[in-house]
Protein backbone atom coordinates (compact mmCIF):
# COMPACT_ATOMS: atom_id res chain seq x y z
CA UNK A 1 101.72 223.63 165.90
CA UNK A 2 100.80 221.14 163.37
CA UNK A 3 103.83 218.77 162.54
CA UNK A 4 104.31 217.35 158.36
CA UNK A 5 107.75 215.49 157.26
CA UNK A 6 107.59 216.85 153.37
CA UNK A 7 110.81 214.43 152.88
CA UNK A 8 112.70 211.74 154.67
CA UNK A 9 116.04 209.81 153.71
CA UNK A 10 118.89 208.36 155.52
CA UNK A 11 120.13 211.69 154.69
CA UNK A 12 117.59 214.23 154.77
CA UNK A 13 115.26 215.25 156.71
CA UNK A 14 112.21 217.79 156.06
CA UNK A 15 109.64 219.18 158.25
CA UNK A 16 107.02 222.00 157.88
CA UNK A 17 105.66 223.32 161.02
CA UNK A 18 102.36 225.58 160.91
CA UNK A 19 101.03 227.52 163.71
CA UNK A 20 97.28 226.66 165.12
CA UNK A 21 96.31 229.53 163.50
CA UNK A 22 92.57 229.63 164.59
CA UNK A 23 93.47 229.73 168.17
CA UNK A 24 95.77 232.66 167.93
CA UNK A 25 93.99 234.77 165.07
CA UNK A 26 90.91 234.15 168.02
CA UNK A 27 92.74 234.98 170.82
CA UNK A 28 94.37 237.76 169.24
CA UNK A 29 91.21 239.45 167.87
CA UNK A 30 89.59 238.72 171.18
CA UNK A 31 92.46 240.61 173.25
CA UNK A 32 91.95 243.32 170.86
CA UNK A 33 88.67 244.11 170.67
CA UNK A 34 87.87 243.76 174.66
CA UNK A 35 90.74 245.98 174.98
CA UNK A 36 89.22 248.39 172.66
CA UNK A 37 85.90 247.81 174.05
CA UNK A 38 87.03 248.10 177.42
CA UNK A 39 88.80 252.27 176.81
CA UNK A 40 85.50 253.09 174.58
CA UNK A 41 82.76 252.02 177.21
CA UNK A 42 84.51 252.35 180.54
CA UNK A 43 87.45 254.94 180.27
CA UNK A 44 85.38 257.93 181.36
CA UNK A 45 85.51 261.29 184.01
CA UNK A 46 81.82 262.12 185.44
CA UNK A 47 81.40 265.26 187.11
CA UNK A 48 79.02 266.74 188.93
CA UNK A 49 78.67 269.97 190.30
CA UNK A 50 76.16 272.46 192.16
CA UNK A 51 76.69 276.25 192.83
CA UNK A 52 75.38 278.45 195.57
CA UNK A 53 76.99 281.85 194.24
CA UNK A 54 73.82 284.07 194.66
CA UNK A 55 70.60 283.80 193.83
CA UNK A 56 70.62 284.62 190.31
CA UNK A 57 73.58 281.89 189.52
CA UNK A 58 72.51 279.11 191.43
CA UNK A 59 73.12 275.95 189.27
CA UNK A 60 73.74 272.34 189.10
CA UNK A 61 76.03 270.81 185.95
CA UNK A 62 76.66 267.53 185.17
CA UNK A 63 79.34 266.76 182.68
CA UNK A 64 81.01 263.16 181.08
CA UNK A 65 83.86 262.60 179.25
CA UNK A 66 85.00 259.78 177.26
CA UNK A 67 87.28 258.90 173.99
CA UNK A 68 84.32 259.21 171.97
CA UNK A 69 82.14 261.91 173.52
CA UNK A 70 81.63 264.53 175.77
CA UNK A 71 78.53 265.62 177.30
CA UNK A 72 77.05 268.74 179.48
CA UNK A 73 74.11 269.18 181.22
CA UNK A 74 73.26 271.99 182.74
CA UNK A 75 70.03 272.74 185.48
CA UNK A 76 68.88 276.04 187.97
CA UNK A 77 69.27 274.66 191.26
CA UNK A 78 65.46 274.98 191.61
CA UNK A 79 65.12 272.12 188.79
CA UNK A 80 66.82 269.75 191.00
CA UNK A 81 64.23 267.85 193.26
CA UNK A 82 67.28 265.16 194.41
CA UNK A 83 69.17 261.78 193.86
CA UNK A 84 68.20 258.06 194.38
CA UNK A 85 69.36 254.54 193.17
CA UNK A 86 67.46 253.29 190.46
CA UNK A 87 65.94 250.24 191.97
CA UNK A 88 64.30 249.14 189.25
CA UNK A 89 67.48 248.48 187.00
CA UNK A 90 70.87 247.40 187.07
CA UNK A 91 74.26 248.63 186.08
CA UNK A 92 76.60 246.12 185.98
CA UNK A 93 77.26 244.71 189.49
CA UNK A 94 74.92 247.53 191.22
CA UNK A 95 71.87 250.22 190.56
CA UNK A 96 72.56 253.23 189.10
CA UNK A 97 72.48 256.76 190.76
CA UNK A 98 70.13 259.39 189.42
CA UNK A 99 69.50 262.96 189.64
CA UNK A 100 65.75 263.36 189.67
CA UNK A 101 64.97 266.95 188.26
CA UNK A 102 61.78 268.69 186.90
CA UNK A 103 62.54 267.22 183.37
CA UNK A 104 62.61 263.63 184.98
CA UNK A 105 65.39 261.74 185.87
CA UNK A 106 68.80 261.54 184.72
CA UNK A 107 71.59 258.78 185.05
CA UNK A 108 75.22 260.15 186.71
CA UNK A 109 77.64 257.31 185.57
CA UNK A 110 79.63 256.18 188.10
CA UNK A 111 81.77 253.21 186.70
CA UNK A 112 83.75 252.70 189.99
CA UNK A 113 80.76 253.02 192.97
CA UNK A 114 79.12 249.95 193.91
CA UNK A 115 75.23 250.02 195.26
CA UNK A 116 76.60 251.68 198.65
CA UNK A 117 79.15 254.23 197.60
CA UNK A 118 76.36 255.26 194.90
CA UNK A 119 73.66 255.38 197.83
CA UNK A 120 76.24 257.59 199.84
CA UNK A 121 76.48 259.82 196.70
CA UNK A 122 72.39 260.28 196.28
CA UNK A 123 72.55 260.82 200.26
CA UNK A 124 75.61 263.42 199.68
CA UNK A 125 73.32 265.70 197.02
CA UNK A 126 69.99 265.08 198.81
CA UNK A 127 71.67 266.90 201.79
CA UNK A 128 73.65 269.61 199.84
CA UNK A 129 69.90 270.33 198.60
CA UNK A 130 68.28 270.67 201.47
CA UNK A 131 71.19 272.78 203.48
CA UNK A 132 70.69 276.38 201.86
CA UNK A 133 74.34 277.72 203.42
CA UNK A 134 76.20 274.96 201.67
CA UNK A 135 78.28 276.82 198.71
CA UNK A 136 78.92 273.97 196.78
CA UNK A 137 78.91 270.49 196.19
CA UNK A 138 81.46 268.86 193.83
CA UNK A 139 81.49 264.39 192.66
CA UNK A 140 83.93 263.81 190.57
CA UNK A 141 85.18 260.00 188.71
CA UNK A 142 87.68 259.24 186.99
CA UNK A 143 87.78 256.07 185.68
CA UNK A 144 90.62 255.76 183.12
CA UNK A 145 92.71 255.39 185.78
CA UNK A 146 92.09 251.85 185.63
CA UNK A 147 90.46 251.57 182.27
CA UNK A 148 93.78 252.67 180.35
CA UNK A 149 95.68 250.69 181.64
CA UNK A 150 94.06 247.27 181.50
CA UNK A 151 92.57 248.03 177.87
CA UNK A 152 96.07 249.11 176.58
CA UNK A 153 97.41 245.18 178.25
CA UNK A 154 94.67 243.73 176.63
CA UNK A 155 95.24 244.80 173.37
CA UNK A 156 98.69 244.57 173.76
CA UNK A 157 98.56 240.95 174.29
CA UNK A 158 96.62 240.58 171.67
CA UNK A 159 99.12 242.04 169.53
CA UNK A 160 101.46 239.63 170.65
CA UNK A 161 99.27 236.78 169.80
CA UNK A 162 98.98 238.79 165.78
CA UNK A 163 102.37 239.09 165.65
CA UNK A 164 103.51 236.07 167.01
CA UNK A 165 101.30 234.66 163.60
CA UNK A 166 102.63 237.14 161.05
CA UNK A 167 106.17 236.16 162.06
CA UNK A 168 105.06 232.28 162.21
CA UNK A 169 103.38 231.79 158.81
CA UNK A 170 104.78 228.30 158.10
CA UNK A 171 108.21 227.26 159.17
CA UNK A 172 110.58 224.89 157.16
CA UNK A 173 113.57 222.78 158.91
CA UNK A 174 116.07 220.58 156.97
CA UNK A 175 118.56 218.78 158.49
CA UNK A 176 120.78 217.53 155.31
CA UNK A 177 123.57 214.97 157.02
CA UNK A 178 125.48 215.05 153.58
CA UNK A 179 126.37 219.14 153.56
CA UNK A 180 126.65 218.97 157.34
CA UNK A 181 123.64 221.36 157.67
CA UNK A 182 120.38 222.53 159.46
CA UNK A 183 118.35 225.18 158.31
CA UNK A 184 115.59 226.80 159.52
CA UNK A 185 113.35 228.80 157.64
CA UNK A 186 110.94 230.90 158.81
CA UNK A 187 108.19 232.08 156.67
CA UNK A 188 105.35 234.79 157.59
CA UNK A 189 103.44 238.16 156.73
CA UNK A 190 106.08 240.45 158.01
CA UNK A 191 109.31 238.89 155.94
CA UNK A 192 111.55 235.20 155.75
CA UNK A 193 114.22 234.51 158.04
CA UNK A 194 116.68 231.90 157.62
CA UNK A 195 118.93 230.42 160.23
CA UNK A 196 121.82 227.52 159.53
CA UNK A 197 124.10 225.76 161.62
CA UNK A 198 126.01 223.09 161.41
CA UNK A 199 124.55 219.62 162.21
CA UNK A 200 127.95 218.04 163.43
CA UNK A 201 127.16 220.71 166.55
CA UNK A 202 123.50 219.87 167.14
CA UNK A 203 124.84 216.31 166.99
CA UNK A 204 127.39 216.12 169.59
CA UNK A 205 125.63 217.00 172.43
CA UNK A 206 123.67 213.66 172.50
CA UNK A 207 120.36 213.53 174.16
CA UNK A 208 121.08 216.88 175.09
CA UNK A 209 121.06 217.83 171.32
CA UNK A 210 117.31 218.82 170.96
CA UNK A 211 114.81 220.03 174.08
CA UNK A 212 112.07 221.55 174.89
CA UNK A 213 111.58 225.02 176.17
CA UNK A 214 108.78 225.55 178.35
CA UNK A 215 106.92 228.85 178.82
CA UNK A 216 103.79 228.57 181.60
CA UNK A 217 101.30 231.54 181.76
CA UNK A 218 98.36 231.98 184.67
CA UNK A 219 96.34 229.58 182.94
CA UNK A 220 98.37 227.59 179.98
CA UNK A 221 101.69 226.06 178.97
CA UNK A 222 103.00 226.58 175.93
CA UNK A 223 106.59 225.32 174.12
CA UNK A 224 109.01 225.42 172.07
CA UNK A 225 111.90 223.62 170.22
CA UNK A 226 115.69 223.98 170.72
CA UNK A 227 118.54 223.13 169.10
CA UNK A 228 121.29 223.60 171.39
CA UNK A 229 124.87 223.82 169.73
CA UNK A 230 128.17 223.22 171.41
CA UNK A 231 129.34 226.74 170.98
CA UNK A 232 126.16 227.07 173.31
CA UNK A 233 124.09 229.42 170.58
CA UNK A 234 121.24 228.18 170.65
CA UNK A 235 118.46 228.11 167.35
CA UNK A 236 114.57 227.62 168.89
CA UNK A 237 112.72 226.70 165.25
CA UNK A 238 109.77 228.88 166.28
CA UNK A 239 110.34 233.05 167.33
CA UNK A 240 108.17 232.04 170.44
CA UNK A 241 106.72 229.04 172.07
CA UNK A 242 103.91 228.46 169.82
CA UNK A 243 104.23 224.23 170.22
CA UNK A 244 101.52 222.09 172.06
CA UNK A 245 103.09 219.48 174.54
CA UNK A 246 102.03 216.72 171.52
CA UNK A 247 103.21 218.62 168.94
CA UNK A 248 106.62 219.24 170.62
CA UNK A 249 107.15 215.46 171.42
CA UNK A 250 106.57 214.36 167.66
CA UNK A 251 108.92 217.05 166.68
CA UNK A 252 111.91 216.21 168.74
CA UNK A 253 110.86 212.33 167.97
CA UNK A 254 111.14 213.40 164.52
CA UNK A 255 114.20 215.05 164.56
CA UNK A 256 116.16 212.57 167.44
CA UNK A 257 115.07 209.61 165.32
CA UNK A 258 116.68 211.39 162.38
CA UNK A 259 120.07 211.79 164.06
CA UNK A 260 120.26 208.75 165.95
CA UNK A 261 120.37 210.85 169.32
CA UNK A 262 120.67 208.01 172.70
């Protein structure tokens, strides 16, 4: 939050306050988009499937599903010579599993298998393959479990940083000692809100007048300002605690100086 006093009397005082709005359009976007990222490339089911029916409907079908496609291969059991890890590359944190058929080789995504559950899969269809009296062999993944629900916090918190920046646009306080009066104006994207009290409250309660509110996440601290009234409604000049540690001392220095708080 970037502190400016636009005016400054014995008996007025005027402060704009505007948002570090880098930080939090950044943040924001970032949230978003690895969010969105996240559901598009990881949220996923992979199935794979092979039949022993009879002869003449002996099959192997492999079949993915994600938000943006869907996919089906289909193979005659003969086709399929057997499964391996891919030595030679990487997928994320492990190698990926193939099916090895006449065609050549083809990947079978699984997002959730590291190198040794994906090993134990290619070991799984290598001995479905060679056992002629097993009916069927069925791997199934389903990774949205997990995907879903971390993409949906991501973006929702990224939405939170947006917001809390379309609310936040630039916010005006006054504190006028002659009509008795602070108001706070808040001005952003999404509408103006205004909020007055009377200063002869803020006033009374002393040092205890103006603090600071203090909001600590897993890995940063954020603030905020309060006025605290001695009907005990409290205004806080920002709709969340969008104020560095500096930028909250030179506010309440501002505004403390102003009233002649002890």
């Amino acid at each position: 939050m970037r502190l400016k006093i636009l005016e400054q009397t014995p008996t007025l005082l005027k402060l704009q306050l505007k948002p570090a709005a880098i930080l939090y359009w950044f943040f924001g976007g970032l949230f978003v988009a690895g969010g969105v990222l996240l559901i598009a490339t990881l949220a996923k089911t992979t199935t794979f499937t092979c039949n022993r029916v009879e002869p003449t409907q002996e099959s192997c079908q492999l079949i993915t599903k994600s938000i943006l496609k869907s996919q089906v291969k289909t193979w005659n059991l003969k086709e399929v010579i057997g499964a391996k890890l891919d030595t030679s590359t990487t997928a994320g944190n492990s190698y990926p599993l193939v099916l090895l058929t006449n065609d050549g080789s083809v990947p079978i995504d699984l997002v959730n298998a590291d190198s040794t559950h994906k090993e134990s899969k290619a070991r799984q269809i290598n001995a479905f393959l060679k056992n002629s009296r097993e009916p069927k062999l069925i791997i199934h993944e389903d990774s949205r479990l997990w995907t879903y629900p971390l993409g949906l916090f991501l973006i929702a918190s990224g939405a939170v940083c947006i917001i809390y920046m379309l609310m936040n646009g630039i916010i005006i306080c006054i504190f006028d000692k002659t009509l008795d009066k602070a108001t706070i104006e808040r001005k952003g994207w999404l509408g103006q809100e205004v909020i007055e009290a009377k200063l002869s409250e803020i006033s009374k309660l002393n040092m205890d007048a103006v603090t600071i509110d203090t909001v600590t996440g897993t890995s940063s601290t954020s603030y905020n300002i309060v006025l605290n009234l001695v009907s005990e409604k409290n205004i806080y000049l920002a709709a969340g605690p969008m104020f560095t540690a500096t930028s909250a001392e030179q506010t309440i220095d501002a505004i403390a100086s102003f009233l002649k708080l002890d």
